[in-house]
C-alpha atoms as a PDB file:
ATOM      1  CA  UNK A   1    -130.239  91.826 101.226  1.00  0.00           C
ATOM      2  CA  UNK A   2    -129.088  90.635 104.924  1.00  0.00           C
ATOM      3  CA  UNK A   3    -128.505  93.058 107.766  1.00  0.00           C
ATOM      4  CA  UNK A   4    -125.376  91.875 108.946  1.00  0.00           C
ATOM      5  CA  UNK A   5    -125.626  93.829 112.420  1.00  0.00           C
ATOM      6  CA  UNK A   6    -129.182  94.710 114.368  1.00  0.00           C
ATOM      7  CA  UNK A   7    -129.120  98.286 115.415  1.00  0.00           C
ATOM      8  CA  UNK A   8    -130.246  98.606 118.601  1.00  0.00           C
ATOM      9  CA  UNK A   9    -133.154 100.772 119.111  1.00  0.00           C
ATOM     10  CA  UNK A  10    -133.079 102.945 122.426  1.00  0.00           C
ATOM     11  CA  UNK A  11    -135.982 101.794 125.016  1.00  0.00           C
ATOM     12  CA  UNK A  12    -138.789 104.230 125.347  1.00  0.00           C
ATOM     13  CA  UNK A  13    -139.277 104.323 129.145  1.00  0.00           C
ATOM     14  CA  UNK A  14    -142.941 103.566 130.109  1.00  0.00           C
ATOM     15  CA  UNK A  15    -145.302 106.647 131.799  1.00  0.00           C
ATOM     16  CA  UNK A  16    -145.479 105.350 135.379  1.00  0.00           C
ATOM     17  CA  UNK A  17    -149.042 106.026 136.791  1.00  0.00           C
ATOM     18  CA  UNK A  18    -148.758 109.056 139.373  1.00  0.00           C
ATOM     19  CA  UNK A  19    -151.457 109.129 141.807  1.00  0.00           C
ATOM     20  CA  UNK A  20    -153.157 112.583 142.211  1.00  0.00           C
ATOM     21  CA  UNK A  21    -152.920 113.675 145.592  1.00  0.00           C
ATOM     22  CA  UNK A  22    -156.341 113.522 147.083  1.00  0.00           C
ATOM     23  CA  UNK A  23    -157.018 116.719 149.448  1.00  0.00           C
ATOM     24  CA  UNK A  24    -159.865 117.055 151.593  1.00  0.00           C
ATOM     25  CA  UNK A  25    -161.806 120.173 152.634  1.00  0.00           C
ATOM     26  CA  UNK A  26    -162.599 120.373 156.015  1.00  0.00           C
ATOM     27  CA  UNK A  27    -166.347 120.266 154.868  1.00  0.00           C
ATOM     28  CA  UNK A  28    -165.674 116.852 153.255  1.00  0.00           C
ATOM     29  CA  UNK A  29    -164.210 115.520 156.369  1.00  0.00           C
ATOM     30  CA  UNK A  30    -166.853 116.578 158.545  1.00  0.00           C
ATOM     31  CA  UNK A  31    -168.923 114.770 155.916  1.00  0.00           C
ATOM     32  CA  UNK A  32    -167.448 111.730 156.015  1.00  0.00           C
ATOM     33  CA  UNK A  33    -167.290 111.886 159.743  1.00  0.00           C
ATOM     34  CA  UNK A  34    -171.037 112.166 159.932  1.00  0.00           C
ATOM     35  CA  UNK A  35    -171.368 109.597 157.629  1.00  0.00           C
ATOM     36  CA  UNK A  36    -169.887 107.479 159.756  1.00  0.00           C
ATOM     37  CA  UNK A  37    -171.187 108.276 162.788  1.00  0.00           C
ATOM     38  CA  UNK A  38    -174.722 107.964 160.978  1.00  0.00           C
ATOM     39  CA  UNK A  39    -173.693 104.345 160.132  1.00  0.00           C
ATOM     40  CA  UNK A  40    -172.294 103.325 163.773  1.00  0.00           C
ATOM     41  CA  UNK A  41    -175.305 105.316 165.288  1.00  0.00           C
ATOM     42  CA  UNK A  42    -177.425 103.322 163.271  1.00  0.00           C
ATOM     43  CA  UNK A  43    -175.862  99.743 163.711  1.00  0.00           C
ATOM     44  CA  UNK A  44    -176.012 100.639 167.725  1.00  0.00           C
ATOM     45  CA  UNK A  45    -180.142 101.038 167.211  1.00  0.00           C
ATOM     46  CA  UNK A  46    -179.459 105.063 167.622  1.00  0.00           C
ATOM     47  CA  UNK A  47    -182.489 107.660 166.355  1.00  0.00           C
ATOM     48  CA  UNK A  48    -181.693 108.186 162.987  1.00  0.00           C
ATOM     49  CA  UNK A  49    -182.340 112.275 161.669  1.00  0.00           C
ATOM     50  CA  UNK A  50    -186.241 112.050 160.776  1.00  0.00           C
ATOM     51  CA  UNK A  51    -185.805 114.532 157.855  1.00  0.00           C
ATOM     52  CA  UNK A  52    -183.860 112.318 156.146  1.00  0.00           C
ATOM     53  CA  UNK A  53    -185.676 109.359 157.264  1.00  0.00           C
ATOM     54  CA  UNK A  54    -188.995 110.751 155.881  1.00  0.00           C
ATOM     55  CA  UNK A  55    -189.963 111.944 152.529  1.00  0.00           C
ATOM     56  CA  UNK A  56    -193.026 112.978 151.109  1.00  0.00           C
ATOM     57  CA  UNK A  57    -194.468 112.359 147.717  1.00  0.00           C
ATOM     58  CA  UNK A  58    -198.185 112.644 146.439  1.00  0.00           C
ATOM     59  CA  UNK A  59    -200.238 110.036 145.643  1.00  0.00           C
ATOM     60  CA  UNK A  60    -200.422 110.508 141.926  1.00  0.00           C
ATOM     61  CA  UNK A  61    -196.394 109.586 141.962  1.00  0.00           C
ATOM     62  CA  UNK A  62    -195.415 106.229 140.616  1.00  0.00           C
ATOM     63  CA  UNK A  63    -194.498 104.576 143.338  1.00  0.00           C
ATOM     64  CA  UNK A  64    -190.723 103.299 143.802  1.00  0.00           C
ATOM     65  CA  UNK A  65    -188.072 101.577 145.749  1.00  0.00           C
ATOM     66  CA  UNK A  66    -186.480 104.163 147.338  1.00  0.00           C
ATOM     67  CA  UNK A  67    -190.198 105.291 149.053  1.00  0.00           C
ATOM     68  CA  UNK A  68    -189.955 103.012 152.030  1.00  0.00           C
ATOM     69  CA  UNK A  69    -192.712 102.334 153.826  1.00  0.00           C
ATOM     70  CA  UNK A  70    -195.799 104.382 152.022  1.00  0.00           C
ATOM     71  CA  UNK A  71    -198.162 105.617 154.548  1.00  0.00           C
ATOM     72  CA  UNK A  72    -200.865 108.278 153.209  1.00  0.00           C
ATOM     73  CA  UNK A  73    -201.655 110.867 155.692  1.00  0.00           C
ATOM     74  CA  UNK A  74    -205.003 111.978 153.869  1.00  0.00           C
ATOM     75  CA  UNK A  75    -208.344 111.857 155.856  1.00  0.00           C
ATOM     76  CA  UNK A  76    -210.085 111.095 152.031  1.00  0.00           C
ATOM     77  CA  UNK A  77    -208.928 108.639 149.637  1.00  0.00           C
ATOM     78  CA  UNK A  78    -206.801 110.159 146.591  1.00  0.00           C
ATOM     79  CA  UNK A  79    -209.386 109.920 143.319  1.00  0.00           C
ATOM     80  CA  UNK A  80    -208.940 108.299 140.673  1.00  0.00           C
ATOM     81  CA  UNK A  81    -206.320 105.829 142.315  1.00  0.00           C
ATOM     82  CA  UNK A  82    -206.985 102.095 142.844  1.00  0.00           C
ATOM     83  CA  UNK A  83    -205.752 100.301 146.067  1.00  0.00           C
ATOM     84  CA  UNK A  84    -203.569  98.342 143.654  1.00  0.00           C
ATOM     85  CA  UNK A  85    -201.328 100.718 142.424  1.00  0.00           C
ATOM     86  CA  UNK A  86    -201.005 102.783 145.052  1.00  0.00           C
ATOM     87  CA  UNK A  87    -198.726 100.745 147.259  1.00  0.00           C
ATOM     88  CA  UNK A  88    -199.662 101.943 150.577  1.00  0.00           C
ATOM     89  CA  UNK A  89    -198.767  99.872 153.678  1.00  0.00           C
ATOM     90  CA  UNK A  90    -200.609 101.553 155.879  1.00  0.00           C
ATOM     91  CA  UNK A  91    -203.607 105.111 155.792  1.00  0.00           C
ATOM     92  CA  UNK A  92    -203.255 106.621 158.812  1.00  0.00           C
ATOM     93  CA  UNK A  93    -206.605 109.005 158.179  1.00  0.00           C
ATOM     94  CA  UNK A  94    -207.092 109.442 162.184  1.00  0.00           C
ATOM     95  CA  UNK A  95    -203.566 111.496 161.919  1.00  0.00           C
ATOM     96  CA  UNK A  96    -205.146 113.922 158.847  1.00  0.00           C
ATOM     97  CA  UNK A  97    -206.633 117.338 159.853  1.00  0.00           C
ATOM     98  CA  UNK A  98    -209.685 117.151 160.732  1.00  0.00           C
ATOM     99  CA  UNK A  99    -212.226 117.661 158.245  1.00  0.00           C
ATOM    100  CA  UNK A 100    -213.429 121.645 159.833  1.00  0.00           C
ATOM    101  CA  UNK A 101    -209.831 122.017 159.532  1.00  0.00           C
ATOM    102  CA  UNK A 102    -209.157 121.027 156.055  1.00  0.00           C
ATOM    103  CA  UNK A 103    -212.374 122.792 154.736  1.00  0.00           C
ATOM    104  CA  UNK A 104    -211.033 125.704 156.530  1.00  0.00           C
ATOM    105  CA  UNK A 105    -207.556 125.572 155.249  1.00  0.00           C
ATOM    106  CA  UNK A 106    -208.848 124.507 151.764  1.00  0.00           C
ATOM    107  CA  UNK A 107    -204.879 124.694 150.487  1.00  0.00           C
ATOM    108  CA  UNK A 108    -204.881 128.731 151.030  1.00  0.00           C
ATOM    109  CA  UNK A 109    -201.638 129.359 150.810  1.00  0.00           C
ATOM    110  CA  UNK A 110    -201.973 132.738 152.809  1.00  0.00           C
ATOM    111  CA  UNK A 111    -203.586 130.218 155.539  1.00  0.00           C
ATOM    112  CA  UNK A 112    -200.503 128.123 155.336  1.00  0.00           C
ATOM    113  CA  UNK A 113    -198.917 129.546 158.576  1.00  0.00           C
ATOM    114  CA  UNK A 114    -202.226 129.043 160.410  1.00  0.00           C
ATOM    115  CA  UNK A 115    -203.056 126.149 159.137  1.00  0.00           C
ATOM    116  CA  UNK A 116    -199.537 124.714 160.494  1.00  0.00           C
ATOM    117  CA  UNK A 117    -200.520 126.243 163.777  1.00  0.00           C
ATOM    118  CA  UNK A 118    -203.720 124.403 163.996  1.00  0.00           C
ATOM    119  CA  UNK A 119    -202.532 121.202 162.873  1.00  0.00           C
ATOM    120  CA  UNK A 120    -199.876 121.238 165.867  1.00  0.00           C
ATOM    121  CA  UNK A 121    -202.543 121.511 168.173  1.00  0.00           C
ATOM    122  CA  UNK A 122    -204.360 118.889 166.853  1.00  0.00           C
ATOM    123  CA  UNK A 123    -201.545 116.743 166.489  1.00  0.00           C
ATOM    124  CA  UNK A 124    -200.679 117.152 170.437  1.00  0.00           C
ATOM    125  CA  UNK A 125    -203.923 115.095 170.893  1.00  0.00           C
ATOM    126  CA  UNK A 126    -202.622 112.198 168.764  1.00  0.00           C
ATOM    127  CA  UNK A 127    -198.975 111.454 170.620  1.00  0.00           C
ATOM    128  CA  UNK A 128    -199.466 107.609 169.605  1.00  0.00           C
ATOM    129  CA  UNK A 129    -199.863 107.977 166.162  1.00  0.00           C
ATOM    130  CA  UNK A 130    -196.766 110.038 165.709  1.00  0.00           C
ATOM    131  CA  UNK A 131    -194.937 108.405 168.065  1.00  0.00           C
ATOM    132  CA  UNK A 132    -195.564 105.376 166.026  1.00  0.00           C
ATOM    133  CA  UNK A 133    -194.599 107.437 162.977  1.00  0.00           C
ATOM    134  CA  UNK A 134    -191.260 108.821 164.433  1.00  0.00           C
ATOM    135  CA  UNK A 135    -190.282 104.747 165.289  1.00  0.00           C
ATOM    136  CA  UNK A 136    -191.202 103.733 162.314  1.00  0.00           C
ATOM    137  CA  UNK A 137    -188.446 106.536 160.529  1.00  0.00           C
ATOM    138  CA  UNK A 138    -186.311 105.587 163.115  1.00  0.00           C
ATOM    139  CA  UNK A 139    -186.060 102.013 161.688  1.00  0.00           C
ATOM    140  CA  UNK A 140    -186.349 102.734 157.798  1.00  0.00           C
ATOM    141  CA  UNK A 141    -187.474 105.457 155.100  1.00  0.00           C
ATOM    142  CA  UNK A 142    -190.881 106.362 155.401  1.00  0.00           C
ATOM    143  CA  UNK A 143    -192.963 108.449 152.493  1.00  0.00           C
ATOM    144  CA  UNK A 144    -195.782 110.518 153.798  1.00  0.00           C
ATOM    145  CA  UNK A 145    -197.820 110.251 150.794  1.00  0.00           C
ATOM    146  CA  UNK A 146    -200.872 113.052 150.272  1.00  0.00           C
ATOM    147  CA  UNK A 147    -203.010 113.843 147.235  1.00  0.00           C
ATOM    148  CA  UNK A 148    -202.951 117.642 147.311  1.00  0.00           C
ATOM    149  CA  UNK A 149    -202.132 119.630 144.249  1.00  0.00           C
ATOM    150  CA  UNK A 150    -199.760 122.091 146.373  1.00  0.00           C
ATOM    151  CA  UNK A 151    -196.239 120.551 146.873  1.00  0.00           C
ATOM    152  CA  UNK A 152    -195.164 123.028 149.583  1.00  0.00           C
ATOM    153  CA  UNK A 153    -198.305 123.841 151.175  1.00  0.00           C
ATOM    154  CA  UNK A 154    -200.367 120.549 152.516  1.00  0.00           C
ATOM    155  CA  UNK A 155    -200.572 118.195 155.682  1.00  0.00           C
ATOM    156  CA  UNK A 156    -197.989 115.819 154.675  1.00  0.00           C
ATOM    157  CA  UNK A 157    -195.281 118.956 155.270  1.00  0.00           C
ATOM    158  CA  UNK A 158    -196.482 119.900 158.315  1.00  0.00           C
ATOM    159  CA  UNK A 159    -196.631 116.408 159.760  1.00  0.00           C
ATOM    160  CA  UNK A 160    -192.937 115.857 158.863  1.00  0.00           C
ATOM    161  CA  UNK A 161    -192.149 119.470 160.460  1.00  0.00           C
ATOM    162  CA  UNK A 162    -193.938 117.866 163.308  1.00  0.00           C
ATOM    163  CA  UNK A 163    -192.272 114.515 163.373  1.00  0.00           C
ATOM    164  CA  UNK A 164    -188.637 116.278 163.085  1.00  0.00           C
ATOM    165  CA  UNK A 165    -189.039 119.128 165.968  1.00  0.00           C
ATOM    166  CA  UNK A 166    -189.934 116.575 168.555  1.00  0.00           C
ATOM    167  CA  UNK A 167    -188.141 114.302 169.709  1.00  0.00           C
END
C-alpha cells in the first residue's frame, strides 16, 4: 500500500540553553578581589601572607608536592627516619629551642603558653635565621617540618606564629 500524500508532522521546537544568572555575594567578590591582588602583588615581587606561605607537617608525613621547600626546625634528628626519605632541603637545628628549653617544655601542654613565651625570646637572638625563613615564604611554600607527637602544641607552631607577627 502507497501513501499517496506525506502528512506533515509539526516541528518540535528545540530547548534553547538558558544561562543561569550567576550572582555574587559580596564575600565572593572581595574574594576574588584578593585573589587578584594576591596574584599582581605577587608578579610585582610583593610579601606574600606568611600563613599561607608556610605550613607545617611532622616528619613522619609522606612527603609531597604541595610541601615546598621542607625545612625541619628540630634541634634532634626525627628517629627512625632515613635522610632519604625524608626530603628535607635544609635542618635549621640552630633555630630549635634550645635544649634547657625543650627539656623544660617537654610538650606540656599546660606549659604551652610559656613555652611560646620563651621561644620568642630566644628567637629575638636569631633575626638571620628567620629573616631568612620569612624570604624564603616570601618566594614559595615552605613546610616547617618537626617530629613531635603533639600537632598543636610544638616548636614548629610557634615559629610560624613568629614568622607571621613580624614583619
Amino acid at each position: 500500500m502507497r501513501r499517496s500524500k506525506k502528512t506533515a508532522r509539526p516541528k518540535i521546537a528545540k530547548p534553547t540553553a538558558v544561562k543561569p544568572k550567576i550572582v555574587k555575594t559580596k564575600a565572593a567578590k572581595a574574594t576574588a578581589a584578593k585573589t587578584t591582588n594576591t596574584k599582581a602583588a605577587t608578579a610585582r615581587g610583593v610579601r606574600r601572607d606568611i600563613a599561607q606561605q608556610v605550613r607545617i607537617k611532622r616528619a613522619y608525613e609522606p612527603p609531597s608536592s604541595e610541601d615546598g621547600t621542607r625545612i625541619l626546625v628540630d634541634r634532634l634528628w626525627p628517629r627512625g627516619i632515613s635522610k632519604a626519605h625524608a626530603h628535607i632541603a635544609q635542618w635549621m637545628k640552630e633555630i630549635a629551642p634550645s635544649n634547657e628549653l625543650r627539656k623544660w617544655f617537654a610538650h606540656d601542654p599546660e606549659r604551652w603558653d610559656e613555652f611560646r613565651r620563651r621561644y620568642r625570646a630566644e628567637l629575638a637572638a636569631k633575626r638571620e635565621m628567620l629573616d631568612e625563613l620569612r624570604s624564603r615564604a616570601n618566594k614559595e611554600r615552605v613546610t616547617l617540618i618537626y617530629s613531635a607527637h603533639d600537632e598543636v602544641h610544638n616548636q614548629a607552631v610557634a615559629l610560624r606564629e613568629v614568622l607571621a607577627s613580624h614583619p
